[in-house]
Protein backbone atom coordinates (compact mmCIF):
# COMPACT_ATOMS: atom_id res chain seq x y z
CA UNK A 1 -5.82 -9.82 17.08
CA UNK A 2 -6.01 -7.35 20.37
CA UNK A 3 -7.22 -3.74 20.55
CA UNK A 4 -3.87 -2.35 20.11
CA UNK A 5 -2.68 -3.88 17.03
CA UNK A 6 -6.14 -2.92 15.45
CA UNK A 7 -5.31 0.94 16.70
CA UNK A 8 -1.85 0.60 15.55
CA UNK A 9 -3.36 -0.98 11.68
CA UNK A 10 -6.27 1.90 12.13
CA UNK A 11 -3.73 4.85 12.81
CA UNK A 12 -1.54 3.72 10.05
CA UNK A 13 -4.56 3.69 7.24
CA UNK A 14 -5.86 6.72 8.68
CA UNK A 15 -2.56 8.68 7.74
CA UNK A 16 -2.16 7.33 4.51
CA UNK A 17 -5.98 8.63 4.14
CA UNK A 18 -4.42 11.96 5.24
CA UNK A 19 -1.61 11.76 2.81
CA UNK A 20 -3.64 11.16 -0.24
CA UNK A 21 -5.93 14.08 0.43
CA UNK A 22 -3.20 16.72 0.99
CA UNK A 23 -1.15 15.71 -1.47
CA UNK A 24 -1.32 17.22 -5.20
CA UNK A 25 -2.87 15.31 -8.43
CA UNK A 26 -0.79 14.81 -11.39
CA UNK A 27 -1.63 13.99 -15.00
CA UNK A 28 -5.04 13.34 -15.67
CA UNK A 29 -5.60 14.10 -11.59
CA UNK A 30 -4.12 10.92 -10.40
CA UNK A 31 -2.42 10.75 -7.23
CA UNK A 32 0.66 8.79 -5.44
CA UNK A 33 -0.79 5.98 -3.40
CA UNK A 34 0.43 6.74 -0.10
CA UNK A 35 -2.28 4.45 1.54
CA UNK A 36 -0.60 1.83 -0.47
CA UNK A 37 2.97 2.40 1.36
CA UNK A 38 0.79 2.76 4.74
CA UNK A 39 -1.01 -0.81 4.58
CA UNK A 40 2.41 -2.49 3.20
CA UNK A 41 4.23 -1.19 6.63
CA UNK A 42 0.65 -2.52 8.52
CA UNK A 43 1.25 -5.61 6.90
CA UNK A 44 4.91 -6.22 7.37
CA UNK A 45 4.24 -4.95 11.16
CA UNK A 46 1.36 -7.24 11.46
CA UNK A 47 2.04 -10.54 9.07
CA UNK A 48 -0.69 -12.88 9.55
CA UNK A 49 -3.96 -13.67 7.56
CA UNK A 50 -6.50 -11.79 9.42
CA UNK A 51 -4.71 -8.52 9.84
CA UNK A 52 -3.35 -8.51 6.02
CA UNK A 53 -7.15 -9.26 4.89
CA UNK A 54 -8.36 -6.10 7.08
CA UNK A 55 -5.64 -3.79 6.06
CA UNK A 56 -5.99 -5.05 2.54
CA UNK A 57 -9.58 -4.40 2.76
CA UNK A 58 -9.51 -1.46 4.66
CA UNK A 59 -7.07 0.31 2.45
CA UNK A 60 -9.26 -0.51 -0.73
CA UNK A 61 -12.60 1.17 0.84
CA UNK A 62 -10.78 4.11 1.89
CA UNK A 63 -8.90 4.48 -1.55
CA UNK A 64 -11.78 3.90 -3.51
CA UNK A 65 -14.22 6.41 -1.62
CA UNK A 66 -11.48 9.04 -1.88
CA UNK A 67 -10.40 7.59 -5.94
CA UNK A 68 -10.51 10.78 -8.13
CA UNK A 69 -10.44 8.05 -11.25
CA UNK A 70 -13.89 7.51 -12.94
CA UNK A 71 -14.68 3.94 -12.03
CA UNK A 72 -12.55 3.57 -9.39
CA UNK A 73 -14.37 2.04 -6.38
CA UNK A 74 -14.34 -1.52 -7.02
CA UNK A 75 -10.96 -1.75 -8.82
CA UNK A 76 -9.14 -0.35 -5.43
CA UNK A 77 -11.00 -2.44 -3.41
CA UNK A 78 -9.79 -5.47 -5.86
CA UNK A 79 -5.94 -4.19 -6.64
CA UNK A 80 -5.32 -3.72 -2.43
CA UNK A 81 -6.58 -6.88 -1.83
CA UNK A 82 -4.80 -8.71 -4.31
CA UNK A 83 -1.47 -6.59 -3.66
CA UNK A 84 -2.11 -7.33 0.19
CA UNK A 85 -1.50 -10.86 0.20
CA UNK A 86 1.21 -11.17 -2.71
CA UNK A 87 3.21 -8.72 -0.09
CA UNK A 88 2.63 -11.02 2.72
CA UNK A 89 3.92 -14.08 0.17
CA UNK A 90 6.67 -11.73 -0.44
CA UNK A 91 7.15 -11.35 3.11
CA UNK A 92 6.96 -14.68 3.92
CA UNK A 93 9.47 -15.34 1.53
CA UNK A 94 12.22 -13.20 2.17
CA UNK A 95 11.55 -13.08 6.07
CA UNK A 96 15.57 -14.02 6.64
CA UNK A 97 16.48 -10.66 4.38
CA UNK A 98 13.41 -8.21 5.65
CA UNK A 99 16.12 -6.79 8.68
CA UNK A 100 17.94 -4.61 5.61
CA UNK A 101 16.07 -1.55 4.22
CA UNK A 102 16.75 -2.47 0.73
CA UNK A 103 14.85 -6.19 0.97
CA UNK A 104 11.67 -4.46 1.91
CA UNK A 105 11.63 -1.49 0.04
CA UNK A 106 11.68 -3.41 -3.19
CA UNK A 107 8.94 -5.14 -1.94
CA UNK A 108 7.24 -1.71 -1.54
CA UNK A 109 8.25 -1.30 -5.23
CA UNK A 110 7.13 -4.70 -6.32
CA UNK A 111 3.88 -4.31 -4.33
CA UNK A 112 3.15 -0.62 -5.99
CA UNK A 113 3.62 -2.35 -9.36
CA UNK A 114 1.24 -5.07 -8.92
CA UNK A 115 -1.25 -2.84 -7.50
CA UNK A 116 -1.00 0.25 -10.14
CA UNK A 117 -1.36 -2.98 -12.70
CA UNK A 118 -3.98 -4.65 -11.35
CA UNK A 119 -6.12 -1.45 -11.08
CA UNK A 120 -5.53 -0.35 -14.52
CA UNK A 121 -5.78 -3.50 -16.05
CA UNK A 122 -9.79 -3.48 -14.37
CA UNK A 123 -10.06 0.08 -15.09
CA UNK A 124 -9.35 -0.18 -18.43
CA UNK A 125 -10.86 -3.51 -19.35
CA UNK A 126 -13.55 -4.17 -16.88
CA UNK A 127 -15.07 -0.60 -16.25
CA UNK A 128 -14.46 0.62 -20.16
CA UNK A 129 -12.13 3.74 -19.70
CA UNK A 130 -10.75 4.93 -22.83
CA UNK A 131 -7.48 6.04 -22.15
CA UNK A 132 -4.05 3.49 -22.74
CA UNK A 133 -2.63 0.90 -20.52
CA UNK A 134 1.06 2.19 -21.81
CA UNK A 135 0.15 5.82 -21.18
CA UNK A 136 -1.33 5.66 -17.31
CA UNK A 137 1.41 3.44 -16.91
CA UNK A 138 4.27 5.45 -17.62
CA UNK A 139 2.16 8.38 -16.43
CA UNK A 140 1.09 7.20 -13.30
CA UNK A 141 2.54 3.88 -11.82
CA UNK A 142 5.97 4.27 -12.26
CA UNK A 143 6.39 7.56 -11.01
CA UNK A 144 4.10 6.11 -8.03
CA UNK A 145 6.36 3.28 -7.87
CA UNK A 146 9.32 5.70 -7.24
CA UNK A 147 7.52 8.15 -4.54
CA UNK A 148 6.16 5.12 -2.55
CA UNK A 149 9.74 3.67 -2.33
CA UNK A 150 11.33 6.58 -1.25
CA UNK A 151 8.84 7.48 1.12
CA UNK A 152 8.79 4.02 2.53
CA UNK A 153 12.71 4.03 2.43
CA UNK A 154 12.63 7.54 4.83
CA UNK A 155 9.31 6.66 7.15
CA UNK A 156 9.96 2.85 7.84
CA UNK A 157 12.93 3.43 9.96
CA UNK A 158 11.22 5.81 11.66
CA UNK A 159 8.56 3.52 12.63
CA UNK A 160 10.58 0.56 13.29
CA UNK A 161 12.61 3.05 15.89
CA UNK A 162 9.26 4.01 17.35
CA UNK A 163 7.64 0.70 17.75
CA UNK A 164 11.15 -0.83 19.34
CA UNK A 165 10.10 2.18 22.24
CA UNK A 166 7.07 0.69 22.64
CA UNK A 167 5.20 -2.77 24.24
CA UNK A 168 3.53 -3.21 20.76
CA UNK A 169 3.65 -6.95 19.44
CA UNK A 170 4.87 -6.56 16.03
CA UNK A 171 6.10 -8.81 13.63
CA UNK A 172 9.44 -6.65 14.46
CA UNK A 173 9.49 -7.25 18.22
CA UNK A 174 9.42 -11.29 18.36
C-alpha cells in the first residue's frame, strides 16, 4: 500500500464526509449514506485486504462520529466493516462482469442493503431503540438504497475517466 493510494482512499472518504454533512435529513433525521457509495468505489478501486479493512474502518469512524441516530457509533463502525468485505466477495466474484455499469451498481445496491440492515438490526436489538425494523426500513434504507445507486451510477464513470488520466494503480488500470 503506497502514499498515493492511501491519498486517493483518504480523498474519497473525506468527500463522502462532505456529502453527508451538506446534505438534508429525512424522517426521523436520518440521512443517505453517501460515505457508504464513497468507500464501495475505494474498495472496487483498491481490492485487496488491507485497503478494504482501512476504508471499511475508516468509513465506520467517520459515519459514526457524524451519526445523527441515538446509538449510532458502534453499529456504523460494525455495519461498514461487515458491508466492506461482503463487497470485496462480491467483487471478487463478479470481477469478469465489473467492466459494465450495471454489474457494479447493483453491488452498490446490494452493499447499501446489507449495511442499512446490519445497522438497524444492532440499533434496534443491541442498543434498545424503540422504533420498528419494518418502519426505518422502508423509511430509510430503501430510499438510501435508491440515492446511493444513482449517485454511484452518475459519479463512477466519472472517476473511472479520471483515474484512466492518471499514473494511479487501481484495480482499474492493471
Amino acid at each position: 500500500m503506497n502514499t498515493r493510494n492511501l491519498t486517493l482512499m483518504a480523498l474519497l472518504v473525506s468527500v463522502g464526509a462532505a456529502l453527508y454533512l451538506v446534505i438534508p435529513g429525512y424522517g426521523e433525521g436520518m440521512k443517505p449514506d453517501f460515505m457508504l457509495t464513497m468507500m464501495i468505489i475505494g474498495i472496487f478501486l483498491f481490492p485487496d485486504v488491507r485497503s478494504v479493512f482501512l476504508l471499511g474502518a475508516t468509513t465506520g469512524v467517520i459515519s459514526g462520529l457524524f451519526s445523527s441516530f441515538p446509538g449510532g457509533f458502534i453499529p456504523n463502525i460494525a455495519d461498514k466493516l461487515i458491508t466492506a468485505f461482503v463487497v470485496l466477495a462480491l467483487i471478487i466474484l463478479f470481477k469478469k462482469s465489473l467492466n459494465r455499469l450495471i454489474v457494479p451498481t447493483l453491488i452498490i445496491c446490494v452493499g447499501t442493503l446489507l449495511s442499512g440492515t446490519v445497522f438497524l438490526s444492532i440499533v434496534i436489538y443491541m442498543m434498545g431503540v424503540n422504533i420498528p425494523f419494518g418502519f426505518l426500513f422502508a423509511t430509510v434504507v430503501l430510499p438510501a438504497i435508491a440515492m446511493n445507486g444513482i449517485v454511484f451510477f452518475i459519479i463512477y464513470p466519472i472517476i473511472i475517466g479520471l483515474l484512466k488520466r492518471t499514473s494511479f494503480k487501481t484495480a482499474l488500470s492493471n
